[in-house]
Structure formats: structure tokens, C-alpha cells
PDB file of N, CA and C in Angstrom:
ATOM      1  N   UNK A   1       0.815  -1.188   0.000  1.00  0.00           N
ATOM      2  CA  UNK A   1       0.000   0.000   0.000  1.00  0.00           C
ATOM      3  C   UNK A   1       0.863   1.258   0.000  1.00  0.00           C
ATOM      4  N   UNK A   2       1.734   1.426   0.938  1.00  0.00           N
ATOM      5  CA  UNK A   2       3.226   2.307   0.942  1.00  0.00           C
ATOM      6  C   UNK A   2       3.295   2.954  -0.571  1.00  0.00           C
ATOM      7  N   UNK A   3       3.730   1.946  -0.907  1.00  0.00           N
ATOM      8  CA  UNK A   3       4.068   2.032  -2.717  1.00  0.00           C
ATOM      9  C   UNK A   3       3.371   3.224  -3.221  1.00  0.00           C
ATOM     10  N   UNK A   4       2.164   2.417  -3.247  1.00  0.00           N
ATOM     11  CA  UNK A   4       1.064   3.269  -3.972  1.00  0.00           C
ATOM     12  C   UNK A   4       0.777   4.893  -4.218  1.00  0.00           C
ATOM     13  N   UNK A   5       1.229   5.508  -3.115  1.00  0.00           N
ATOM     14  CA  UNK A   5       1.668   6.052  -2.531  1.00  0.00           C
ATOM     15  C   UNK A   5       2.517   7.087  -3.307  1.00  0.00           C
ATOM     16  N   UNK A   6       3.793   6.696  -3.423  1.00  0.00           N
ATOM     17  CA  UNK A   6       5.340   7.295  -4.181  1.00  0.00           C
ATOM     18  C   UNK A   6       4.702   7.248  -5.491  1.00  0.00           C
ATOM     19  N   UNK A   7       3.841   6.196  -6.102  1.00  0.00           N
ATOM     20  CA  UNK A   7       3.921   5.912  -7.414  1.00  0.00           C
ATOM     21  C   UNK A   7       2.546   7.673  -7.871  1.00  0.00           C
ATOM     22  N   UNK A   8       1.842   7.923  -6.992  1.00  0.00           N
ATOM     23  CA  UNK A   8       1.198   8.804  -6.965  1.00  0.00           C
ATOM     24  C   UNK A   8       1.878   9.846  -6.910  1.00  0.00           C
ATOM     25  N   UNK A   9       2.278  10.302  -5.945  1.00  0.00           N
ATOM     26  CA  UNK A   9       3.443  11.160  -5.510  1.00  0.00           C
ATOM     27  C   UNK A   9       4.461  11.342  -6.964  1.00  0.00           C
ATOM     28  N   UNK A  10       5.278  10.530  -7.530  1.00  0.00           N
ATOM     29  CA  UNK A  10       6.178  10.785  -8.595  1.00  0.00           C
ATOM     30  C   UNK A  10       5.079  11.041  -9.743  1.00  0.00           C
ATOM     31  N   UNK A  11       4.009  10.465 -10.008  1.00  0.00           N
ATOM     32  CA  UNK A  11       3.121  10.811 -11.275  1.00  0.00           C
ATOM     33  C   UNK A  11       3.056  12.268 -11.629  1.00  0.00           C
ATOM     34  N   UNK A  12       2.184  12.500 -10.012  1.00  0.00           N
ATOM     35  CA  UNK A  12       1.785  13.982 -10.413  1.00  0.00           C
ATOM     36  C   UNK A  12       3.434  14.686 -10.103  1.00  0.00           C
ATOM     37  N   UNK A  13       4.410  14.609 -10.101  1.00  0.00           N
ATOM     38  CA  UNK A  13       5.509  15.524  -9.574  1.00  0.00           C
ATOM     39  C   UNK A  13       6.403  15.210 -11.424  1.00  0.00           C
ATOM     40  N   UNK A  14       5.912  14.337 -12.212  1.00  0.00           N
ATOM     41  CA  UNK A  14       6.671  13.866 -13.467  1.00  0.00           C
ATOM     42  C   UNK A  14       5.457  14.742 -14.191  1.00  0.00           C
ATOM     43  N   UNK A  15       4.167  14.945 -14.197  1.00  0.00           N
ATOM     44  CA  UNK A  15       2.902  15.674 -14.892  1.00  0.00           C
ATOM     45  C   UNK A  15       3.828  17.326 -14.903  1.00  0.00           C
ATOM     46  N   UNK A  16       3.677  17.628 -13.270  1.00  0.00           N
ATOM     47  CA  UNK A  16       4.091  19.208 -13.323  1.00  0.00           C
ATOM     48  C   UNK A  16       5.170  19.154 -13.524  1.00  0.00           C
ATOM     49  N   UNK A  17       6.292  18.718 -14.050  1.00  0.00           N
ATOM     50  CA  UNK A  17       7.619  18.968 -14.847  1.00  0.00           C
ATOM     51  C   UNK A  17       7.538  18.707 -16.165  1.00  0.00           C
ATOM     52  N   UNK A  18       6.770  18.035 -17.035  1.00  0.00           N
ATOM     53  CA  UNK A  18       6.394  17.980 -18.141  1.00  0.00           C
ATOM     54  C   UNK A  18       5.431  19.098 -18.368  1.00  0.00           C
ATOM     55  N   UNK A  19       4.559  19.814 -17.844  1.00  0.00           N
ATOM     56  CA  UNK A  19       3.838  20.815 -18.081  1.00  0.00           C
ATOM     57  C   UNK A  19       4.350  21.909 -17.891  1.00  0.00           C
ATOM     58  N   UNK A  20       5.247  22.190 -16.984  1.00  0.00           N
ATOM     59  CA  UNK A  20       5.908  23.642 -16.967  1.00  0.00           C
ATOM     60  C   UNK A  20       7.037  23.852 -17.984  1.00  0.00           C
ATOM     61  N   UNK A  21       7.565  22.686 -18.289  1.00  0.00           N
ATOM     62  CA  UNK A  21       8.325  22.814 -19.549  1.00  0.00           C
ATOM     63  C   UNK A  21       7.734  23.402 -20.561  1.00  0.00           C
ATOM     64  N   UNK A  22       6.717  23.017 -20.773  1.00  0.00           N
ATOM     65  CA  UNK A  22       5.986  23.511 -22.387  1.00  0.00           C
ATOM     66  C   UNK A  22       5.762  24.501 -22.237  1.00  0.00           C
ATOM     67  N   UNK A  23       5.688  25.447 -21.190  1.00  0.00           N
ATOM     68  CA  UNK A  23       4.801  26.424 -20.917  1.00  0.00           C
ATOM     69  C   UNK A  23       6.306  27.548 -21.946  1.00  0.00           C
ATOM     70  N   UNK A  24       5.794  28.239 -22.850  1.00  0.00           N
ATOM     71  CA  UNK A  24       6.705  29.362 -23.493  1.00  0.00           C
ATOM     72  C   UNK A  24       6.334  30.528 -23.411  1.00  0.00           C
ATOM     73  N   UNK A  25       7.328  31.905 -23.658  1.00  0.00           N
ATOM     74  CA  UNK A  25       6.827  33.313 -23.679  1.00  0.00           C
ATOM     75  C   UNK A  25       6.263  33.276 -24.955  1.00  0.00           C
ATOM     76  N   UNK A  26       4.939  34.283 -24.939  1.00  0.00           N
ATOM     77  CA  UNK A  26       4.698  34.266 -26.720  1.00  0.00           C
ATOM     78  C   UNK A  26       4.443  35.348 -26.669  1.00  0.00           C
ATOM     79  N   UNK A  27       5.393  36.111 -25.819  1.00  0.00           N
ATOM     80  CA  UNK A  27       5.492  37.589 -26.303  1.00  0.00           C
ATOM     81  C   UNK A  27       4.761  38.752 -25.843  1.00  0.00           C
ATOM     82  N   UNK A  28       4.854  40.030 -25.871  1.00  0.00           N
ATOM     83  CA  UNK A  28       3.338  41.304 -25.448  1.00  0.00           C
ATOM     84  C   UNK A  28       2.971  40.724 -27.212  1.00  0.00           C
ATOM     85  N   UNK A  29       1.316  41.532 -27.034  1.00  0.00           N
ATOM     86  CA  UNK A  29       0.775  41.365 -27.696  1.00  0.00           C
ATOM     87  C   UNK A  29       0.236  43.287 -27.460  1.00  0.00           C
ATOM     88  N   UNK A  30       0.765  43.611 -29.012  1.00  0.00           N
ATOM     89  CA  UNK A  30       0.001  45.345 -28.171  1.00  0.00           C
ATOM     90  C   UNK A  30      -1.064  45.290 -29.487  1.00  0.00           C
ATOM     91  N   UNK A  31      -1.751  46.417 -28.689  1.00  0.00           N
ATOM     92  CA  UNK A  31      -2.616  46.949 -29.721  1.00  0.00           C
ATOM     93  C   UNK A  31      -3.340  48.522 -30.066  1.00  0.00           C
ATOM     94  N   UNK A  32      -2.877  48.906 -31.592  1.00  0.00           N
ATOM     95  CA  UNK A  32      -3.021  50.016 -31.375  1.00  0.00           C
ATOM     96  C   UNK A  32      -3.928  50.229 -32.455  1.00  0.00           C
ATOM     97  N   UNK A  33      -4.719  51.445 -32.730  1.00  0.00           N
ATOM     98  CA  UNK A  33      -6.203  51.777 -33.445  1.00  0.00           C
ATOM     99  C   UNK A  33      -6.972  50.534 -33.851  1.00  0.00           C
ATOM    100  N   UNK A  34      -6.878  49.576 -33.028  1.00  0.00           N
ATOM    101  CA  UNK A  34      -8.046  48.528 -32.753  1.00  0.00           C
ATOM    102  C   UNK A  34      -7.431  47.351 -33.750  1.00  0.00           C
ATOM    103  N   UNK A  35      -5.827  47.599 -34.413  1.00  0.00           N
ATOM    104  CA  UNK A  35      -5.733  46.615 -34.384  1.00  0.00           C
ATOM    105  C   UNK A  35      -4.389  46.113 -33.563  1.00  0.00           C
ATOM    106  N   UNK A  36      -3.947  44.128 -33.341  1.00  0.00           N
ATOM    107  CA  UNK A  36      -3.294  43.474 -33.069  1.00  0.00           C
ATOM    108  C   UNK A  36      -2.032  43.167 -33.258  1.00  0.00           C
ATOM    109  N   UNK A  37      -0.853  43.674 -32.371  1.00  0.00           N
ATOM    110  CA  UNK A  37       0.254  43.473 -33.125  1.00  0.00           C
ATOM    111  C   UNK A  37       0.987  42.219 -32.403  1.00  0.00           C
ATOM    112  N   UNK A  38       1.914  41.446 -33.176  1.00  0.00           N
ATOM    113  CA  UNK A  38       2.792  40.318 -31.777  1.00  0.00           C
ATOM    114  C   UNK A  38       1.944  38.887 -32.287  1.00  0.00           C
ATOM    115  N   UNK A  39       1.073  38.793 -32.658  1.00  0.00           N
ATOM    116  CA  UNK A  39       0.408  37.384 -33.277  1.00  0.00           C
ATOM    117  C   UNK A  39       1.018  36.622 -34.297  1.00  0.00           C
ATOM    118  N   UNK A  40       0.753  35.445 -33.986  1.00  0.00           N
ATOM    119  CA  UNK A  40       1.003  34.391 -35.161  1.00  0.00           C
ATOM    120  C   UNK A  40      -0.096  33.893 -35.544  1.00  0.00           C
ATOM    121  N   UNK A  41      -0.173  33.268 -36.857  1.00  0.00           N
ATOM    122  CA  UNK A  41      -1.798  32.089 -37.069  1.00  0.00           C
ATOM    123  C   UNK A  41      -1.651  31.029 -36.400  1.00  0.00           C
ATOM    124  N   UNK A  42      -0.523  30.830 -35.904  1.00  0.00           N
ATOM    125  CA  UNK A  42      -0.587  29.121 -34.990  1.00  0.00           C
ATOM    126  C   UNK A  42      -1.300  29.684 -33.755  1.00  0.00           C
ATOM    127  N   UNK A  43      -1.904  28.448 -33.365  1.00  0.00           N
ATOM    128  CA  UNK A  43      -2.723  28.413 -32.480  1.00  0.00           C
ATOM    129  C   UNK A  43      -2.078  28.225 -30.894  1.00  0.00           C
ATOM    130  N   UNK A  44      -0.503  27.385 -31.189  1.00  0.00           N
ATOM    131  CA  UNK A  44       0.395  26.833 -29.960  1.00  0.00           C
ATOM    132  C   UNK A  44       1.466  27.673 -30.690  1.00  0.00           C
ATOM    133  N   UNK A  45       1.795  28.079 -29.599  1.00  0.00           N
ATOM    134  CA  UNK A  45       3.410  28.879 -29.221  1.00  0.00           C
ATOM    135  C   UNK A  45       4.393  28.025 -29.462  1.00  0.00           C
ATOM    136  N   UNK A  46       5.000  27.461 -30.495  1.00  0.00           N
ATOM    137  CA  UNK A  46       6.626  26.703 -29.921  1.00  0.00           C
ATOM    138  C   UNK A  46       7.796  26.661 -30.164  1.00  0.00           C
ATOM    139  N   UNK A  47       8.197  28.125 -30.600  1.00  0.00           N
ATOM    140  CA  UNK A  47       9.309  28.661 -30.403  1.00  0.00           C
ATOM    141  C   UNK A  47       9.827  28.381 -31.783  1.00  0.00           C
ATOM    142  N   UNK A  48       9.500  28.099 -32.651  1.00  0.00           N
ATOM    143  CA  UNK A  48      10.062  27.551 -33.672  1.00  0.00           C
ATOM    144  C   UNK A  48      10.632  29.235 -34.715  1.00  0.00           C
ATOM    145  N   UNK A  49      11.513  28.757 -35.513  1.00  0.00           N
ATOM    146  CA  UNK A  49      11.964  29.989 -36.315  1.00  0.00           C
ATOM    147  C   UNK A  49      11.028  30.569 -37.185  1.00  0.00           C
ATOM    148  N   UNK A  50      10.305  29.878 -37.711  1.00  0.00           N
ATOM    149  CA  UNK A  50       9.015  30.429 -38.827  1.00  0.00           C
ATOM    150  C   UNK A  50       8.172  31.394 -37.957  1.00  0.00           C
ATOM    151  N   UNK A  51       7.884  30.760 -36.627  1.00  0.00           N
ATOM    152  CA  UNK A  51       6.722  31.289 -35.511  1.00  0.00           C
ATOM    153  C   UNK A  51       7.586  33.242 -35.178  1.00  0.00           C
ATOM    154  N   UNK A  52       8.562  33.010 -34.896  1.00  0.00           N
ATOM    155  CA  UNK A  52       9.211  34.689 -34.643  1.00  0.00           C
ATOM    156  C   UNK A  52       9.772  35.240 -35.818  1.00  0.00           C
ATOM    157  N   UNK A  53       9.860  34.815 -36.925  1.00  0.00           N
ATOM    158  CA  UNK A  53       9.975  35.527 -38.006  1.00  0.00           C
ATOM    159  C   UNK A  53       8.462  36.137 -38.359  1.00  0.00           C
ATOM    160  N   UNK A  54       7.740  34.987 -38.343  1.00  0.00           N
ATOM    161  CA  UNK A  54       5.994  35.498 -38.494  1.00  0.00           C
ATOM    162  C   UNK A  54       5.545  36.987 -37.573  1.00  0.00           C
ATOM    163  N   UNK A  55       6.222  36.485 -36.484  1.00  0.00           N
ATOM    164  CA  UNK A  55       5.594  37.651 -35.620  1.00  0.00           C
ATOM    165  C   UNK A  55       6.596  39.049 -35.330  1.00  0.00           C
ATOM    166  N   UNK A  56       7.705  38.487 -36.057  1.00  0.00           N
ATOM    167  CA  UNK A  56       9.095  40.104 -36.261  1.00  0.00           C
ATOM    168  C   UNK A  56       7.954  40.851 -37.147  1.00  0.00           C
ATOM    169  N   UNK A  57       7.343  39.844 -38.500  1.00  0.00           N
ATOM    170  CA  UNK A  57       6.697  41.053 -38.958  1.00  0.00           C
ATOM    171  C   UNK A  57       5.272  41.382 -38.789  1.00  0.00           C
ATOM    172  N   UNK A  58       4.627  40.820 -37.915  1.00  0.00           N
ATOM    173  CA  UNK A  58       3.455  41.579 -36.799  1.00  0.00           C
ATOM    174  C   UNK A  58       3.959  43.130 -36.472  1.00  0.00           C
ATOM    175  N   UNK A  59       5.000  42.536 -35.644  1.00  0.00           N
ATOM    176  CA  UNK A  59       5.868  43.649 -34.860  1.00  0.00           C
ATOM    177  C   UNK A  59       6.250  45.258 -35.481  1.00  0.00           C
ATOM    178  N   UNK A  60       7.004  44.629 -37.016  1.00  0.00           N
ATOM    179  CA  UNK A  60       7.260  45.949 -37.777  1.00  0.00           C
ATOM    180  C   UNK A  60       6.474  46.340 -38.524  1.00  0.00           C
ATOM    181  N   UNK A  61       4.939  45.989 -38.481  1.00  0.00           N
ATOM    182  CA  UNK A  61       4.286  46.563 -39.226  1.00  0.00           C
ATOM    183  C   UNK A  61       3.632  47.592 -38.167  1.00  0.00           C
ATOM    184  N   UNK A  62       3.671  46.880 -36.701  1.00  0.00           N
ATOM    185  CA  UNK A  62       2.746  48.126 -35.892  1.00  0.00           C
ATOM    186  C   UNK A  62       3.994  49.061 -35.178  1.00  0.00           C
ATOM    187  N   UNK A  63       5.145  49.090 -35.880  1.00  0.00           N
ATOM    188  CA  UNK A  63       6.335  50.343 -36.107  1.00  0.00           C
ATOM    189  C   UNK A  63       6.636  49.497 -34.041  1.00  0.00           C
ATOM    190  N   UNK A  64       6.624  48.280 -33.496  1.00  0.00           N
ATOM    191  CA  UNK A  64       7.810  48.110 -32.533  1.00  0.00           C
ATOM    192  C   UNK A  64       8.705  47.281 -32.732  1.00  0.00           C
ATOM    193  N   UNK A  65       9.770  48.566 -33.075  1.00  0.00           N
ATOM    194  CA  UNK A  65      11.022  47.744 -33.805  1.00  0.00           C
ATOM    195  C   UNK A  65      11.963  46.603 -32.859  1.00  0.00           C
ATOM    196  N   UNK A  66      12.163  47.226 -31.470  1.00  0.00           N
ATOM    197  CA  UNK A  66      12.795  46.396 -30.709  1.00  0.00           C
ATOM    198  C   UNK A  66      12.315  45.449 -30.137  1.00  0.00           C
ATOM    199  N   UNK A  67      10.706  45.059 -30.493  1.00  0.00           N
ATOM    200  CA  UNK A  67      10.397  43.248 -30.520  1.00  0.00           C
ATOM    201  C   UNK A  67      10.543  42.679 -31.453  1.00  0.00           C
ATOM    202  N   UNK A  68      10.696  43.415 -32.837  1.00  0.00           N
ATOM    203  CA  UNK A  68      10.406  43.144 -34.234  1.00  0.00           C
ATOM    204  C   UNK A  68      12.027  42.987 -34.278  1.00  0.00           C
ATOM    205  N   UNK A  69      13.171  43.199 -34.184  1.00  0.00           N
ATOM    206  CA  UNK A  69      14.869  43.345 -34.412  1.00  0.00           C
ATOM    207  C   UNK A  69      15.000  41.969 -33.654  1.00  0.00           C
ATOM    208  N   UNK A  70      14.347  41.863 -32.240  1.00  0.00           N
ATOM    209  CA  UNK A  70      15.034  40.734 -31.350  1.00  0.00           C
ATOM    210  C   UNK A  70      14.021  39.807 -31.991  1.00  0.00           C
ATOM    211  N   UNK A  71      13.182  39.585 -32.633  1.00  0.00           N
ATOM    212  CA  UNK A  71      12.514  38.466 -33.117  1.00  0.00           C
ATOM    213  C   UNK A  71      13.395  37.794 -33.938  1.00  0.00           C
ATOM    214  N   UNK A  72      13.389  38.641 -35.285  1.00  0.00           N
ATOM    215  CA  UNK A  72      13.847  38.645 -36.139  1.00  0.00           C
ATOM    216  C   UNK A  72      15.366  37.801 -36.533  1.00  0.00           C
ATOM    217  N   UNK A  73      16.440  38.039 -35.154  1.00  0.00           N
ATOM    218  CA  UNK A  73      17.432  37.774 -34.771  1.00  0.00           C
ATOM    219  C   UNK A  73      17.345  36.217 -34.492  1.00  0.00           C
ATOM    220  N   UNK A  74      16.519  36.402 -33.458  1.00  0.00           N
ATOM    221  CA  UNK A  74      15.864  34.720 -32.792  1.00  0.00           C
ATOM    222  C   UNK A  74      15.851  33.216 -34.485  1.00  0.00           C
ATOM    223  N   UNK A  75      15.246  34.138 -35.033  1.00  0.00           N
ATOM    224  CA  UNK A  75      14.471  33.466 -36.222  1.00  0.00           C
ATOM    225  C   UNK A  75      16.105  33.201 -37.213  1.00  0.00           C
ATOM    226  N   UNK A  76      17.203  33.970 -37.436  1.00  0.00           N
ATOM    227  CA  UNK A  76      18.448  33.785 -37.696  1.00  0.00           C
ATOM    228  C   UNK A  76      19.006  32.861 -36.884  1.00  0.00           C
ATOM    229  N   UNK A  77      19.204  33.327 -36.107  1.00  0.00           N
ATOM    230  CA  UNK A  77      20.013  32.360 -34.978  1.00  0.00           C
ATOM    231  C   UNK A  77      19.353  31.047 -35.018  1.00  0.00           C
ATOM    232  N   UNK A  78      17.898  30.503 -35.064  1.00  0.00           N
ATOM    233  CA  UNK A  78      17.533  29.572 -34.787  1.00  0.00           C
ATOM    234  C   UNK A  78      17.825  28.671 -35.743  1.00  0.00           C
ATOM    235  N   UNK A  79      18.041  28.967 -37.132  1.00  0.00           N
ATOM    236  CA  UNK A  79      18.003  28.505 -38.386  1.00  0.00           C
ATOM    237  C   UNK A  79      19.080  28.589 -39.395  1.00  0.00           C
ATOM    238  N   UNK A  80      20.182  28.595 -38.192  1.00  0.00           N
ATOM    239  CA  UNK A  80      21.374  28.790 -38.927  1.00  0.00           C
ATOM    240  C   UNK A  80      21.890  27.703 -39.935  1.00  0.00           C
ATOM    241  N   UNK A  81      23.014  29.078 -40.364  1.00  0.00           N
ATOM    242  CA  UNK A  81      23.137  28.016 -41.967  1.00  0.00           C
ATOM    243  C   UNK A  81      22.081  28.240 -43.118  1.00  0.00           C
ATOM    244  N   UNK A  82      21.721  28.140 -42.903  1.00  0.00           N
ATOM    245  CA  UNK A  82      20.334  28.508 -44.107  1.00  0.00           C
ATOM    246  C   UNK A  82      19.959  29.957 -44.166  1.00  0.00           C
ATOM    247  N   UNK A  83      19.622  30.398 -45.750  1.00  0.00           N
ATOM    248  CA  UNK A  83      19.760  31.644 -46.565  1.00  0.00           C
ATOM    249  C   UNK A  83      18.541  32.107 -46.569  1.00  0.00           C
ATOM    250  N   UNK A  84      18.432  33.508 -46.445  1.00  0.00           N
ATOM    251  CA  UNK A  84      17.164  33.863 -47.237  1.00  0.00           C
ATOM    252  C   UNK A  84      17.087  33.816 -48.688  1.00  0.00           C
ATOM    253  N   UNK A  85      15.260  33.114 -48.628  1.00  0.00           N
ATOM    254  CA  UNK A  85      15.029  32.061 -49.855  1.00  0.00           C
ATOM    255  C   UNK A  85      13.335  32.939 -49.641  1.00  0.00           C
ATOM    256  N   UNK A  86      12.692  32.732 -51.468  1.00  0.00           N
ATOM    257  CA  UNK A  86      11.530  32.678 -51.611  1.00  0.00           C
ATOM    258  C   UNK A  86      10.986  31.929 -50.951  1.00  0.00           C
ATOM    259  N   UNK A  87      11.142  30.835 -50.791  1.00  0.00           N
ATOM    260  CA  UNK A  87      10.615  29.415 -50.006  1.00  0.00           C
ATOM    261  C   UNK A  87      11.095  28.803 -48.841  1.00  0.00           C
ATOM    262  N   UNK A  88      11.149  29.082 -47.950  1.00  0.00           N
ATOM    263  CA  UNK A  88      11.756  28.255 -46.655  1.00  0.00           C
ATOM    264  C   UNK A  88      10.897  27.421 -46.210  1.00  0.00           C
ATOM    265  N   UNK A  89      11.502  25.875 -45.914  1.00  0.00           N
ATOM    266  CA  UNK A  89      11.223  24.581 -46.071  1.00  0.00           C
ATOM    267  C   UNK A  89      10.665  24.801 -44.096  1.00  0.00           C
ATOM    268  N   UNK A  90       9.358  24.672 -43.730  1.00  0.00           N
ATOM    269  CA  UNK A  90       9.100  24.451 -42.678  1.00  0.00           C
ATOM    270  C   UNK A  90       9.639  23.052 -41.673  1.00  0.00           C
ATOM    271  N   UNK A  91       8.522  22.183 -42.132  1.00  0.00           N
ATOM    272  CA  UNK A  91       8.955  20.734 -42.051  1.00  0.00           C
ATOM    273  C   UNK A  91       8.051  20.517 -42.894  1.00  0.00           C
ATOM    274  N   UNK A  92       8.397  19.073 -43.450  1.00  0.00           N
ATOM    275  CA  UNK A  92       7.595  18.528 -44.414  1.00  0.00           C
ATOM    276  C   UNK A  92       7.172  18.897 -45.829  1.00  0.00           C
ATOM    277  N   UNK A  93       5.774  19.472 -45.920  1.00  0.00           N
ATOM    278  CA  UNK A  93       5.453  20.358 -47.163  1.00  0.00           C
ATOM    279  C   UNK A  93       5.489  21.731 -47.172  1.00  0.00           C
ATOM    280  N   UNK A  94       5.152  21.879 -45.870  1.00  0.00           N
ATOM    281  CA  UNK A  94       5.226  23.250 -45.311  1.00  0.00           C
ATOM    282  C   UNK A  94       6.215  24.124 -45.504  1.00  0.00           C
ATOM    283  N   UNK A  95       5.720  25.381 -46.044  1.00  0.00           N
ATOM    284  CA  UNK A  95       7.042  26.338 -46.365  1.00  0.00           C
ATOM    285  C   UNK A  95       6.750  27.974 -45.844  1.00  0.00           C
ATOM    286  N   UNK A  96       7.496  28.655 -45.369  1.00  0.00           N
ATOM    287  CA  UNK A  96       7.276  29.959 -45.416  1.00  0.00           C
ATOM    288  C   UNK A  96       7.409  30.803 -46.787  1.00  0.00           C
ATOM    289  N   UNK A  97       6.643  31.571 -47.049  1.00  0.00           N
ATOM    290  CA  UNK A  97       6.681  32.250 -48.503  1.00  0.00           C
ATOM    291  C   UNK A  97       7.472  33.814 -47.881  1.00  0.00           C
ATOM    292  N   UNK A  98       8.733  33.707 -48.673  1.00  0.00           N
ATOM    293  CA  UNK A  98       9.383  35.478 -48.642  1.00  0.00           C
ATOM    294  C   UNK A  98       9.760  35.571 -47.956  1.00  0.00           C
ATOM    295  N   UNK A  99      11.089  34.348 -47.350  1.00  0.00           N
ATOM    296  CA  UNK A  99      11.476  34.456 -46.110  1.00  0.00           C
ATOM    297  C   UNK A  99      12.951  35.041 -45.878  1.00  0.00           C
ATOM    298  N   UNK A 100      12.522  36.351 -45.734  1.00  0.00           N
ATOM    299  CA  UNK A 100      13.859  37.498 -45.980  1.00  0.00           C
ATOM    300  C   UNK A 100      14.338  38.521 -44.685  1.00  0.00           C
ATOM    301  N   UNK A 101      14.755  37.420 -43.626  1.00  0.00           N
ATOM    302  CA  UNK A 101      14.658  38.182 -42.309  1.00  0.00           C
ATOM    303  C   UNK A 101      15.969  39.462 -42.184  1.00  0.00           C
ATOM    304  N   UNK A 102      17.141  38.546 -43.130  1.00  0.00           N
ATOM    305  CA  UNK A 102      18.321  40.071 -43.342  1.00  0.00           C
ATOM    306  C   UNK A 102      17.624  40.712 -43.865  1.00  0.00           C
ATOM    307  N   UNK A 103      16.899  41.090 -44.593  1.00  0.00           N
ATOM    308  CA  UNK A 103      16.400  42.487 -45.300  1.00  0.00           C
ATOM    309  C   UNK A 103      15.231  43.497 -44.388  1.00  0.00           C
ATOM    310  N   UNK A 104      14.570  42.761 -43.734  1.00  0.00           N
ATOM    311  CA  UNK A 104      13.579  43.042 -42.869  1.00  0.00           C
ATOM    312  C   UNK A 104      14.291  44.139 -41.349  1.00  0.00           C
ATOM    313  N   UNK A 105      15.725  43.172 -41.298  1.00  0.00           N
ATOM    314  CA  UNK A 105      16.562  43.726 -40.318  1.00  0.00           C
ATOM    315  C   UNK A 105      17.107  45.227 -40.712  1.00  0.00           C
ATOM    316  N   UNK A 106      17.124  44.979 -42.713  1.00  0.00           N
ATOM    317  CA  UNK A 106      17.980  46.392 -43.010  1.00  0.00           C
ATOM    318  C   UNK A 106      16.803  47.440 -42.997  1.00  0.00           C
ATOM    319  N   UNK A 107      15.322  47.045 -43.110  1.00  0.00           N
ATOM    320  CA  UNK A 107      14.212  47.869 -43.218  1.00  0.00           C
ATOM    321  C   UNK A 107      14.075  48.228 -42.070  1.00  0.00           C
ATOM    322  N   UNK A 108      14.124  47.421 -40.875  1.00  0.00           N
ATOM    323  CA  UNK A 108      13.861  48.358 -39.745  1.00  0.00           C
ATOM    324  C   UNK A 108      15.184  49.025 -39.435  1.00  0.00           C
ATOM    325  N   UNK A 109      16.370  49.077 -39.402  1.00  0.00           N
ATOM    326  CA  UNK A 109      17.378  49.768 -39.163  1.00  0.00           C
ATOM    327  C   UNK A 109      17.563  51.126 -39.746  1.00  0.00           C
TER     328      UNK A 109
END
């Protein structure tokens, strides 16, 4: 019966370390003349390079450059080695269209 016990005890203590892991920043989200800036279309946050390149240009379209520069950066760094391309290969079939984060960097600079 003891057992039973620990095996409870480690479940839920292995649950809340698997759940606080996932948990990610997804950023301010501002908003100005009613509309939304800082969004992605994904529905889950997961840090991926497509996800903060998507939302560098949320960012520089509602003119905040210094979430939109450190995104932007993130989305380089994450995906190094690889060029800006018309097409960047997501996974699978999936591709980003116009994926030109050096140039985006020289537009907001």
C-alpha cells in the first residue's frame, strides 16, 4: 500500500515537470487603433523559427522595432546556416513564402 503512494506522488511531480516545460513566452501582444500586433496564425506557441519571423513582422508593421529586431534575430540564430530564400522549407510540405529576415533587419534599421 506504501508504494502506492510514491507511485502517486512521482506521477503527479513527473505531470508538473512535463507541463511547466511547455509552458513558453509568446510575447506582449500590443494593440493600437483597434488593431493586433505580436500574433502568429498558430494556435500553440513553440518557439520555432518560422513562428518569430511570423511575428518580427506583426511587430514591424505596428512600427515596434525592438520586438520586431530581437525576433527577427531569434528566427536567424535559430536557423542557422540557411539563406534567405523565396521558399523556406518548414517541415515537411510546409514552407514559409518570402522568407527574408536580413532584409527586414535592413528595413527596420
Amino acid at each position: 500500500m506504501r508504494r502506492k503512494g510514491y507511485d502517486i506522488v512521482g506521477l503527479m511531480l513527473g505531470a508538473l515537470v512535463l507541463f511547466s516545460s511547455c509552458s513558453m513566452d509568446t510575447g506582449p501582444v500590443y494593440t493600437k487603433d483597434g488593431q493586433r500586433y505580436g500574433l502568429t496564425g498558430d494556435q500553440v506557441w513553440r518557439g520555432q523559427w518560422w513562428q518569430y519571423y511570423e511575428r518580427a513582422l506583426s511587430y514591424a508593421e505596428g512600427e515596434y522595432w525592438d520586438d520586431a529586431i530581437a525576433d527577427l534575430k531569434q528566427a536567424v540564430g535559430t536557423r542557422l546556416g540557411q539563406k534567405d530564400q523565396r521558399r523556406a522549407n518548414t517541415y515537411g510540405l510546409h514552407f514559409v513564402e518570402n522568407y527574408f529576415p536580413h532584409r527586414e533587419l535592413g528595413v527596420i534599421y
